[in-house]
PDB file of N, CA and C in Angstrom:
ATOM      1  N   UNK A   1       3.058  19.084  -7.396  1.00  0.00           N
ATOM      2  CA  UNK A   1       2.073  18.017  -7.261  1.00  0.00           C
ATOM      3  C   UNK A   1       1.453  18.066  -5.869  1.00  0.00           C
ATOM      4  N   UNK A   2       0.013  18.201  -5.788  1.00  0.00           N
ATOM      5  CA  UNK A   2      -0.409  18.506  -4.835  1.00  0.00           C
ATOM      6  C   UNK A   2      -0.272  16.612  -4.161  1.00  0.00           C
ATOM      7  N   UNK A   3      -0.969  16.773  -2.613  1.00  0.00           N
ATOM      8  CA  UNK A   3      -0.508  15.464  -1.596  1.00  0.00           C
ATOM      9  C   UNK A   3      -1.924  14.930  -2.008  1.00  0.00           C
ATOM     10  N   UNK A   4      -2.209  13.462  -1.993  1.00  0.00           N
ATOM     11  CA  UNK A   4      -3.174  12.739  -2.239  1.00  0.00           C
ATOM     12  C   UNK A   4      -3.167  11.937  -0.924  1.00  0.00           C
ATOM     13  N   UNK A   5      -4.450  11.986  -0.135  1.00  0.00           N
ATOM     14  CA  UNK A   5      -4.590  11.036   0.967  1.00  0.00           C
ATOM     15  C   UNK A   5      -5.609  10.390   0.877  1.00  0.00           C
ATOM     16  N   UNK A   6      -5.597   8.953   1.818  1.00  0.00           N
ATOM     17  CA  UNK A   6      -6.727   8.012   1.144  1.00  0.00           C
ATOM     18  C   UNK A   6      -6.615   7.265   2.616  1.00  0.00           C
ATOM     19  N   UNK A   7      -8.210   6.821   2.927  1.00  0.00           N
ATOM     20  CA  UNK A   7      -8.663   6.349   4.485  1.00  0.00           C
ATOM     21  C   UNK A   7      -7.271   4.863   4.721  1.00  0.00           C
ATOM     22  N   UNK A   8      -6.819   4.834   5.531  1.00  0.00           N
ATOM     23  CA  UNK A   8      -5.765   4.169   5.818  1.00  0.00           C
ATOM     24  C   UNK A   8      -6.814   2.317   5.968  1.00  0.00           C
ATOM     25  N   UNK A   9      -6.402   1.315   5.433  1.00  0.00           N
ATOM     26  CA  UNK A   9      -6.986   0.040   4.680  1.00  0.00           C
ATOM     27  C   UNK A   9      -7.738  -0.283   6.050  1.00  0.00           C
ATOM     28  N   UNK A  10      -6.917  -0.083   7.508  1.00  0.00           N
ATOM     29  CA  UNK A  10      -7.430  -0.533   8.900  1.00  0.00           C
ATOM     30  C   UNK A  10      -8.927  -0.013   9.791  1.00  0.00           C
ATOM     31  N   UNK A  11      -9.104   0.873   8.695  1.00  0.00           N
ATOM     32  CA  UNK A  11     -10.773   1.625   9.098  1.00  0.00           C
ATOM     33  C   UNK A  11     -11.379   1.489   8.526  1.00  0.00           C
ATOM     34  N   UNK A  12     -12.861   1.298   9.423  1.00  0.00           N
ATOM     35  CA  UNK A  12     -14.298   1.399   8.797  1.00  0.00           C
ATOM     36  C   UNK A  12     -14.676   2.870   9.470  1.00  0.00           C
ATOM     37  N   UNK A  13     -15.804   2.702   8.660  1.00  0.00           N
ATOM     38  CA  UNK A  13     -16.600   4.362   9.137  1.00  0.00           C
ATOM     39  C   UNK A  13     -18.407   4.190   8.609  1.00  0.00           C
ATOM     40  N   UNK A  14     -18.557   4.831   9.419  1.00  0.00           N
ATOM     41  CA  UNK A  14     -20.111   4.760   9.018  1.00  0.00           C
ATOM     42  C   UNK A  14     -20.364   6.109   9.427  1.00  0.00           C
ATOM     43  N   UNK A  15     -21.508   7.007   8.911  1.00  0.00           N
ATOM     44  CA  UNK A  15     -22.145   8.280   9.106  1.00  0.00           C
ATOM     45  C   UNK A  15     -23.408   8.021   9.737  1.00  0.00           C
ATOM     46  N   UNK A  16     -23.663   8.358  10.712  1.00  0.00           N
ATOM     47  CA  UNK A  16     -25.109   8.530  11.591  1.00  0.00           C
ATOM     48  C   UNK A  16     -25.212   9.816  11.736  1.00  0.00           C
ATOM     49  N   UNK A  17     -26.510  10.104  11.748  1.00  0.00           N
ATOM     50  CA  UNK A  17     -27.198  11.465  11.369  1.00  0.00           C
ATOM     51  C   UNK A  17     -26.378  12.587  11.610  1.00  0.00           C
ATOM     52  N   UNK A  18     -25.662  12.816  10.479  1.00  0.00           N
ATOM     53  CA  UNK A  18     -24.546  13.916   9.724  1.00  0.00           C
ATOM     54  C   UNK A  18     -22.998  13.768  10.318  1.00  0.00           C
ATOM     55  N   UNK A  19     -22.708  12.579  11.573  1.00  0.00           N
ATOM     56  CA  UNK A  19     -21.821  12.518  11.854  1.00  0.00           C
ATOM     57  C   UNK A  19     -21.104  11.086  11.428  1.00  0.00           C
ATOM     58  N   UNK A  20     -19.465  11.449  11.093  1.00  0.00           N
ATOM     59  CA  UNK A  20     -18.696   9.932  10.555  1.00  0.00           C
ATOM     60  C   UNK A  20     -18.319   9.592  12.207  1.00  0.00           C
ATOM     61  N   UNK A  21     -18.564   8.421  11.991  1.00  0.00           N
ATOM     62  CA  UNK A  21     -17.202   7.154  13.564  1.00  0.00           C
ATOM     63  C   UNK A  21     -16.817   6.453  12.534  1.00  0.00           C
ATOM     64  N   UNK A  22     -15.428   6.556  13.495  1.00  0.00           N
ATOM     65  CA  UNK A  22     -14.292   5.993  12.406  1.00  0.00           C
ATOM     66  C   UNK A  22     -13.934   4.669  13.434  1.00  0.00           C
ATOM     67  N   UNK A  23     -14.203   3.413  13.152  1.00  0.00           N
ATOM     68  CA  UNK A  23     -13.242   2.483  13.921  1.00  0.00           C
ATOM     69  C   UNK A  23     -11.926   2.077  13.414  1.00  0.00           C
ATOM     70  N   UNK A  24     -11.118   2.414  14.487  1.00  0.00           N
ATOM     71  CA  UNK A  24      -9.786   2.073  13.418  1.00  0.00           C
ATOM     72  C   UNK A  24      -9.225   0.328  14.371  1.00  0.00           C
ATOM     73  N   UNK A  25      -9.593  -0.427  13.331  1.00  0.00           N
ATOM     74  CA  UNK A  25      -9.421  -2.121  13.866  1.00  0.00           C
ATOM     75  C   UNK A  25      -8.341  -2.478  14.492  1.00  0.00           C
ATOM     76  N   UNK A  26      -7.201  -1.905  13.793  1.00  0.00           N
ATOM     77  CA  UNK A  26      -5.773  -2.318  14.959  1.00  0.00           C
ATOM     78  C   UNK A  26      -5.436  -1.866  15.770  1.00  0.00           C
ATOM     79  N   UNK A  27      -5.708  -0.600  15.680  1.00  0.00           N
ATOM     80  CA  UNK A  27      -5.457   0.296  17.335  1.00  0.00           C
ATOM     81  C   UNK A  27      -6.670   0.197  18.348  1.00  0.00           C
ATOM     82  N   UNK A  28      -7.791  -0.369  17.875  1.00  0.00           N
ATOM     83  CA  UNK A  28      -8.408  -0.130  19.016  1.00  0.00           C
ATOM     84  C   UNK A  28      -9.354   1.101  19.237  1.00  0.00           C
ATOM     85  N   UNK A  29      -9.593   2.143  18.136  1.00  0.00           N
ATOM     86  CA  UNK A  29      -9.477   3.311  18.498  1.00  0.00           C
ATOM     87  C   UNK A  29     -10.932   3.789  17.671  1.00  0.00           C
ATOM     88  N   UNK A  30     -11.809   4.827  18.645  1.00  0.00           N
ATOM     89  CA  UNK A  30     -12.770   5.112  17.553  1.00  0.00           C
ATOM     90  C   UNK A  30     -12.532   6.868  17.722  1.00  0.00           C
ATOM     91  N   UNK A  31     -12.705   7.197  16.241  1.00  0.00           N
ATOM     92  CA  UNK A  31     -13.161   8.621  15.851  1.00  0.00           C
ATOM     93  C   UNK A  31     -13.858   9.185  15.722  1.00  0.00           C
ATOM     94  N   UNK A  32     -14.841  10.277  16.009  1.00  0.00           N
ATOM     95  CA  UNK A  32     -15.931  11.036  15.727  1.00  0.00           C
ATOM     96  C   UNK A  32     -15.308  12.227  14.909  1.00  0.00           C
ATOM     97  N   UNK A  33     -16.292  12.709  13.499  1.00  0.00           N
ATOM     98  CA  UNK A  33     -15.934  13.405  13.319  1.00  0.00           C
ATOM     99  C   UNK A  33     -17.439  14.547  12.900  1.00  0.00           C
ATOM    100  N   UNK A  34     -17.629  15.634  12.805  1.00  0.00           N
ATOM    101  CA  UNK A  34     -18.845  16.023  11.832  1.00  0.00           C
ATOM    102  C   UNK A  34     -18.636  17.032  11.483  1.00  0.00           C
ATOM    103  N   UNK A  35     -19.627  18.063  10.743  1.00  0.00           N
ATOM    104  CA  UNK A  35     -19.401  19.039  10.281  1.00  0.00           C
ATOM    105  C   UNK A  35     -19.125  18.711   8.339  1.00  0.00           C
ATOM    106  N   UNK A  36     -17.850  20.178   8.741  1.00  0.00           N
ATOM    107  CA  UNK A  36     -17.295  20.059   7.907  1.00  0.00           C
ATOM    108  C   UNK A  36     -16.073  18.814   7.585  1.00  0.00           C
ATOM    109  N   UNK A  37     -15.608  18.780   8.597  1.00  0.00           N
ATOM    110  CA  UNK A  37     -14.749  17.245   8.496  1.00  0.00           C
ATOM    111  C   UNK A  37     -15.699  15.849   7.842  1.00  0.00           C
ATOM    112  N   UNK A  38     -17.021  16.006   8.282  1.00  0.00           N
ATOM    113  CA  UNK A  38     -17.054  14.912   7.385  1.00  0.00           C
ATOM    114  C   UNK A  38     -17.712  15.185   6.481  1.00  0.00           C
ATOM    115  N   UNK A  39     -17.536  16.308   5.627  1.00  0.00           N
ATOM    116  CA  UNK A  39     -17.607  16.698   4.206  1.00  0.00           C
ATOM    117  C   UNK A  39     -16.360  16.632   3.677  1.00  0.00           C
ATOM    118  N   UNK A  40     -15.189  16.804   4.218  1.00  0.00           N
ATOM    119  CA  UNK A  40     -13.633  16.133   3.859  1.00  0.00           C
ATOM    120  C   UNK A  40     -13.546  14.777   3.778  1.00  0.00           C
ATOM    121  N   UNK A  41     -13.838  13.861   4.797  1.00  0.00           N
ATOM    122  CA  UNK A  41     -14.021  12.653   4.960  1.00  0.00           C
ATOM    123  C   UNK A  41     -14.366  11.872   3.805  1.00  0.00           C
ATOM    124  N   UNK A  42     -15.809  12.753   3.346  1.00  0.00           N
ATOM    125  CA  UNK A  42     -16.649  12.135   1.909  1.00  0.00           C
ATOM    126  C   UNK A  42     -15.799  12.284   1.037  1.00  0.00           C
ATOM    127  N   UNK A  43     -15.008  13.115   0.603  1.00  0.00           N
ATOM    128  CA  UNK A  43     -14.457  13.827  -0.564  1.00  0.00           C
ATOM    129  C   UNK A  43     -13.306  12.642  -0.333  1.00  0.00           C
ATOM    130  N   UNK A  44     -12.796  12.553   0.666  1.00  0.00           N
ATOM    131  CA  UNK A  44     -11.336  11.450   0.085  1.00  0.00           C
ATOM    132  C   UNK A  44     -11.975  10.357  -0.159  1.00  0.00           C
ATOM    133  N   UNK A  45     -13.116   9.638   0.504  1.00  0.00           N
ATOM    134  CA  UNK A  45     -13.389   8.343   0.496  1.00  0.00           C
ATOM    135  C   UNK A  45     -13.351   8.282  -1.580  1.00  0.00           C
ATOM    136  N   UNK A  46     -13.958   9.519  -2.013  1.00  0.00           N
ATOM    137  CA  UNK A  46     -14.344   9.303  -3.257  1.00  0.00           C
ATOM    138  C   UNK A  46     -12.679   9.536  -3.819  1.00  0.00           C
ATOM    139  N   UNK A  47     -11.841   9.599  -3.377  1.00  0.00           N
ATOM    140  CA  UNK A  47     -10.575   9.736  -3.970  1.00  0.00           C
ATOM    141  C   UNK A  47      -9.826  11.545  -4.743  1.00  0.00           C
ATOM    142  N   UNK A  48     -10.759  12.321  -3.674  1.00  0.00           N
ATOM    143  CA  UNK A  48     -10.400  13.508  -4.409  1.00  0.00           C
ATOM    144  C   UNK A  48      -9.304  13.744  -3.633  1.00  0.00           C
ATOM    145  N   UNK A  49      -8.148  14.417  -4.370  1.00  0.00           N
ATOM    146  CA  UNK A  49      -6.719  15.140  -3.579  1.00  0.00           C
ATOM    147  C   UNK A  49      -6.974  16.509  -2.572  1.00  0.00           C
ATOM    148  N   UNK A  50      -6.252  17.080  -2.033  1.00  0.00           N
ATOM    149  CA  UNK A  50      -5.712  18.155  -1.176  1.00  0.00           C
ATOM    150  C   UNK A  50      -6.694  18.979  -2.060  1.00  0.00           C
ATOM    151  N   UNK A  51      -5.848  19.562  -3.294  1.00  0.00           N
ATOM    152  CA  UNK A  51      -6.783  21.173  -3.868  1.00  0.00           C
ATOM    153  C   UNK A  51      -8.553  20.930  -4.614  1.00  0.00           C
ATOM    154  N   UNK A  52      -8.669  19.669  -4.979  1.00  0.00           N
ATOM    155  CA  UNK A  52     -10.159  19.520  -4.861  1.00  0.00           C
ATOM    156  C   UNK A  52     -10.977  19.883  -3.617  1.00  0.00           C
ATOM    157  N   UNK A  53     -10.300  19.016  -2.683  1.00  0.00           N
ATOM    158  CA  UNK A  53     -11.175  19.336  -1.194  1.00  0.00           C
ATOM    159  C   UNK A  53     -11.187  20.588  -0.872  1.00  0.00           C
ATOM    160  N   UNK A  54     -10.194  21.502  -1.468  1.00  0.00           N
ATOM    161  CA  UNK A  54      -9.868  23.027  -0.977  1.00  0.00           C
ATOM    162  C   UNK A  54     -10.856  23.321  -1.467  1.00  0.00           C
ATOM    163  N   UNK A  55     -11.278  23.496  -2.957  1.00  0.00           N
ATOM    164  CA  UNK A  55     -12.123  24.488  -3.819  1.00  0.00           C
ATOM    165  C   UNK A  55     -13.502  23.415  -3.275  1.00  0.00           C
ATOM    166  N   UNK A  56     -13.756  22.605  -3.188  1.00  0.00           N
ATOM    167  CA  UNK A  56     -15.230  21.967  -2.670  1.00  0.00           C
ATOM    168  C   UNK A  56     -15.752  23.014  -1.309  1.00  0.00           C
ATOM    169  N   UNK A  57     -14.808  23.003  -0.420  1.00  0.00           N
ATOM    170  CA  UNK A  57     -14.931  23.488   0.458  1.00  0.00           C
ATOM    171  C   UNK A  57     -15.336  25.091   0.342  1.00  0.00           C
ATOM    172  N   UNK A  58     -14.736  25.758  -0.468  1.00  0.00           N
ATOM    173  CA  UNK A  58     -14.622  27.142  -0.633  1.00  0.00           C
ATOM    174  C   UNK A  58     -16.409  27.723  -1.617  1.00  0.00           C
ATOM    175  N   UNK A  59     -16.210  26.591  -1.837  1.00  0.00           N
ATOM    176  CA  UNK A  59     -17.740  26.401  -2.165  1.00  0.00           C
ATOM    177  C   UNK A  59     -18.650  26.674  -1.704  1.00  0.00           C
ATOM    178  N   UNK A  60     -18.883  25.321  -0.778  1.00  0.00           N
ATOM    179  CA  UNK A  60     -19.704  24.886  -0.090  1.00  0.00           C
ATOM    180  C   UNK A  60     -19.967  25.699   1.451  1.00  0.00           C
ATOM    181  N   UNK A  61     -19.167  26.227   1.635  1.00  0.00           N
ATOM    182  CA  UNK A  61     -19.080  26.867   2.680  1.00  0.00           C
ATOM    183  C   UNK A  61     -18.494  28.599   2.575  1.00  0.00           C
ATOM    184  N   UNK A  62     -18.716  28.719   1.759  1.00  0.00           N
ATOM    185  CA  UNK A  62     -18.575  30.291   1.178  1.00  0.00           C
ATOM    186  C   UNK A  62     -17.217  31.035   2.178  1.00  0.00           C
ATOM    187  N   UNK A  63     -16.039  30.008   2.281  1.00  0.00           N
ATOM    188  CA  UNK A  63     -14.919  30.688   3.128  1.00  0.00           C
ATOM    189  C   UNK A  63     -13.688  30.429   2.211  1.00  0.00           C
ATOM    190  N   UNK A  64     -12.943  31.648   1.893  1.00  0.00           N
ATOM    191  CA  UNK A  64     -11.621  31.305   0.948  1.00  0.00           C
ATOM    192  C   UNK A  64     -10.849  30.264   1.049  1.00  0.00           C
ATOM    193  N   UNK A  65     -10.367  30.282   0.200  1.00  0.00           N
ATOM    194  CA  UNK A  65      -9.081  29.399  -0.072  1.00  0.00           C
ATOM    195  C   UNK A  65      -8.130  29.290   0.799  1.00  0.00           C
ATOM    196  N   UNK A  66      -7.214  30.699   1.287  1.00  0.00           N
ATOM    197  CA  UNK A  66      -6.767  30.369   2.545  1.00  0.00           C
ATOM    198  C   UNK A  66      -7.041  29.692   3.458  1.00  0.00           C
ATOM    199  N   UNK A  67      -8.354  30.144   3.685  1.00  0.00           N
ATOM    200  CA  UNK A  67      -8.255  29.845   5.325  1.00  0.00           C
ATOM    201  C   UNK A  67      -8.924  27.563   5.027  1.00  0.00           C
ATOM    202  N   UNK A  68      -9.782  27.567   3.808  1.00  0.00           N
ATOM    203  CA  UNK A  68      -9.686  26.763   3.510  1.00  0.00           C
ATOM    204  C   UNK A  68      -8.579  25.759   3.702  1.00  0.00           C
ATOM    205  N   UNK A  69      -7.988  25.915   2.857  1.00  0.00           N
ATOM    206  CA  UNK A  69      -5.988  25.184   3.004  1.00  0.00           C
ATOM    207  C   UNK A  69      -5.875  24.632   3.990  1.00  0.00           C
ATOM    208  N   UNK A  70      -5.762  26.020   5.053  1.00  0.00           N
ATOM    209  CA  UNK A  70      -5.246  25.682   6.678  1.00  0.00           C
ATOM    210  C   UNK A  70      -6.396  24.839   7.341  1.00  0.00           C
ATOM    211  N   UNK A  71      -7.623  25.101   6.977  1.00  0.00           N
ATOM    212  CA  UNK A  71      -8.351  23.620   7.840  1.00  0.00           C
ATOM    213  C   UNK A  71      -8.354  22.653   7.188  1.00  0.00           C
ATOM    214  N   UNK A  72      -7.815  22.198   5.847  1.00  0.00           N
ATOM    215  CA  UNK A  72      -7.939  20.432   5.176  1.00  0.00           C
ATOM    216  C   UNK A  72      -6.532  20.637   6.185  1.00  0.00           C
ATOM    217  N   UNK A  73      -5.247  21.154   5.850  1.00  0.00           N
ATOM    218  CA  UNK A  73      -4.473  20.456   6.427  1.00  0.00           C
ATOM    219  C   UNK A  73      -3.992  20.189   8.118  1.00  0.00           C
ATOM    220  N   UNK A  74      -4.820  21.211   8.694  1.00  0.00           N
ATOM    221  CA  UNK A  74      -4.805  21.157   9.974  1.00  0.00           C
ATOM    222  C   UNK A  74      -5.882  19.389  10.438  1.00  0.00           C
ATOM    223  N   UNK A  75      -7.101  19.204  10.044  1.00  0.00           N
ATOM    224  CA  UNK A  75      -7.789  18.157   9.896  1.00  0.00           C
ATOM    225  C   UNK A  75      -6.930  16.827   9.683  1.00  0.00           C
ATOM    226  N   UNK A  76      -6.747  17.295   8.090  1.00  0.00           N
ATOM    227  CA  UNK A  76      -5.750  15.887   7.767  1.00  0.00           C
ATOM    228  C   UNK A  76      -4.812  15.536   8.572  1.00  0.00           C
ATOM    229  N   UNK A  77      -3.777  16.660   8.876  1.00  0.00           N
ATOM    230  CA  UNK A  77      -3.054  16.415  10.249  1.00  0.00           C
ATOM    231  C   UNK A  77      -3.096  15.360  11.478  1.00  0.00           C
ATOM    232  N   UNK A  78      -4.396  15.866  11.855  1.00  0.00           N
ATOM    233  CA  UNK A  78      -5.000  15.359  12.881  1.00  0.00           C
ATOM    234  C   UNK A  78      -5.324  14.018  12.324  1.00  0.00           C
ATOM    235  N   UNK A  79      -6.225  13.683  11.406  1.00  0.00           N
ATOM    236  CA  UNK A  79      -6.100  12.149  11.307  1.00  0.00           C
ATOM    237  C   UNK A  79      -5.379  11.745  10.915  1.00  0.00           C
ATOM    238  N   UNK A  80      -3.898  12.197  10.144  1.00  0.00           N
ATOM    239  CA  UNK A  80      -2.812  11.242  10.247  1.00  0.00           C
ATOM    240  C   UNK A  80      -2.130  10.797  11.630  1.00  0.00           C
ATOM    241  N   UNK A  81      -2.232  11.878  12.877  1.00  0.00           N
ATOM    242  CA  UNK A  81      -1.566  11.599  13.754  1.00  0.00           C
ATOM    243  C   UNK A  81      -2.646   9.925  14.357  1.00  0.00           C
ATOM    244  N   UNK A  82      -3.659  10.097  13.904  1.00  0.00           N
ATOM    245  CA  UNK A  82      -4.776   8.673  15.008  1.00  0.00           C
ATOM    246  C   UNK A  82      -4.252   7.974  13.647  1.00  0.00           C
ATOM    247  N   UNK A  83      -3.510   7.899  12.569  1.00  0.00           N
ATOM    248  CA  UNK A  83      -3.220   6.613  11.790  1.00  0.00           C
ATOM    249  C   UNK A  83      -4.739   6.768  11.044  1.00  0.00           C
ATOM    250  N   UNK A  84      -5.609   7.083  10.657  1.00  0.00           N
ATOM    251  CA  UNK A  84      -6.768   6.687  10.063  1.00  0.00           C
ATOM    252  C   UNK A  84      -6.933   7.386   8.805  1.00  0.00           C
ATOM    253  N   UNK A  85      -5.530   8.345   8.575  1.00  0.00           N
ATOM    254  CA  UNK A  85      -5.737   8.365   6.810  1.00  0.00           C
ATOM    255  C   UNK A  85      -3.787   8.075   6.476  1.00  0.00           C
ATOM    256  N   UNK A  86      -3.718   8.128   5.009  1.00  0.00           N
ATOM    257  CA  UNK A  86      -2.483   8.089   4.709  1.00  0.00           C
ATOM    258  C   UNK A  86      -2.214   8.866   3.772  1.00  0.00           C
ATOM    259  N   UNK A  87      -0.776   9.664   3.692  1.00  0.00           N
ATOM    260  CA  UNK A  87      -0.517  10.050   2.243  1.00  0.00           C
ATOM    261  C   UNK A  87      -0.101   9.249   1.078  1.00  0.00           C
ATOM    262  N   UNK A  88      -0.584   9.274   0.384  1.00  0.00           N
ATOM    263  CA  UNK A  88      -0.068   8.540  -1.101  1.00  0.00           C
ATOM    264  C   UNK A  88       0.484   9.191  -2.438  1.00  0.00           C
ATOM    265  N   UNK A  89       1.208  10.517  -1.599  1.00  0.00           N
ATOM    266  CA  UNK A  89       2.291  11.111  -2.414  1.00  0.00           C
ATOM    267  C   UNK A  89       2.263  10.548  -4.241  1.00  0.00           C
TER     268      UNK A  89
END
């Protein structure tokens, strides 16, 4: 069973011209993200899991699956460590 993550309840986000800010309300804390991250960003808000975002990506950006993989979870990583997404196993 692949990992399902979903924007953690304490953030807003808004996209200004191609880039997400993430305010995260209890910490205090804002995020920038763009690119391809916030083509990940979009994809969870809509509730897609780990291997959707993989093959969207592999898509959209004409780069395999591997190396795919290693940037959702290197990314996701990273915004689990600022608290602004969660797993929902």
């Amino acid at each position: 069973m692949t990992v399902q993550y979903r924007w953690n309840q304490d953030v807003e986000a808004v996209e200004i011209e191609g880039e997400w800010i993430i305010l995260h309300a209890n910490h205090h804390t804002i995020t920038k993200i763009n690119g391809t991250g916030g083509v990940i960003w979009s994809l969870l808000e809509r509730g897609n899991d780990v291997d959707t975002i993989i093959q969207a990506l592999t898509e959209e950006f004409d780069v395999d699956a591997v190396h795919a993989a290693s940037d959702v979870e290197t990314f996701l990583g990273e915004l689990r460590k600022v608290d602004v997404v969660v797993a929902t196993e």
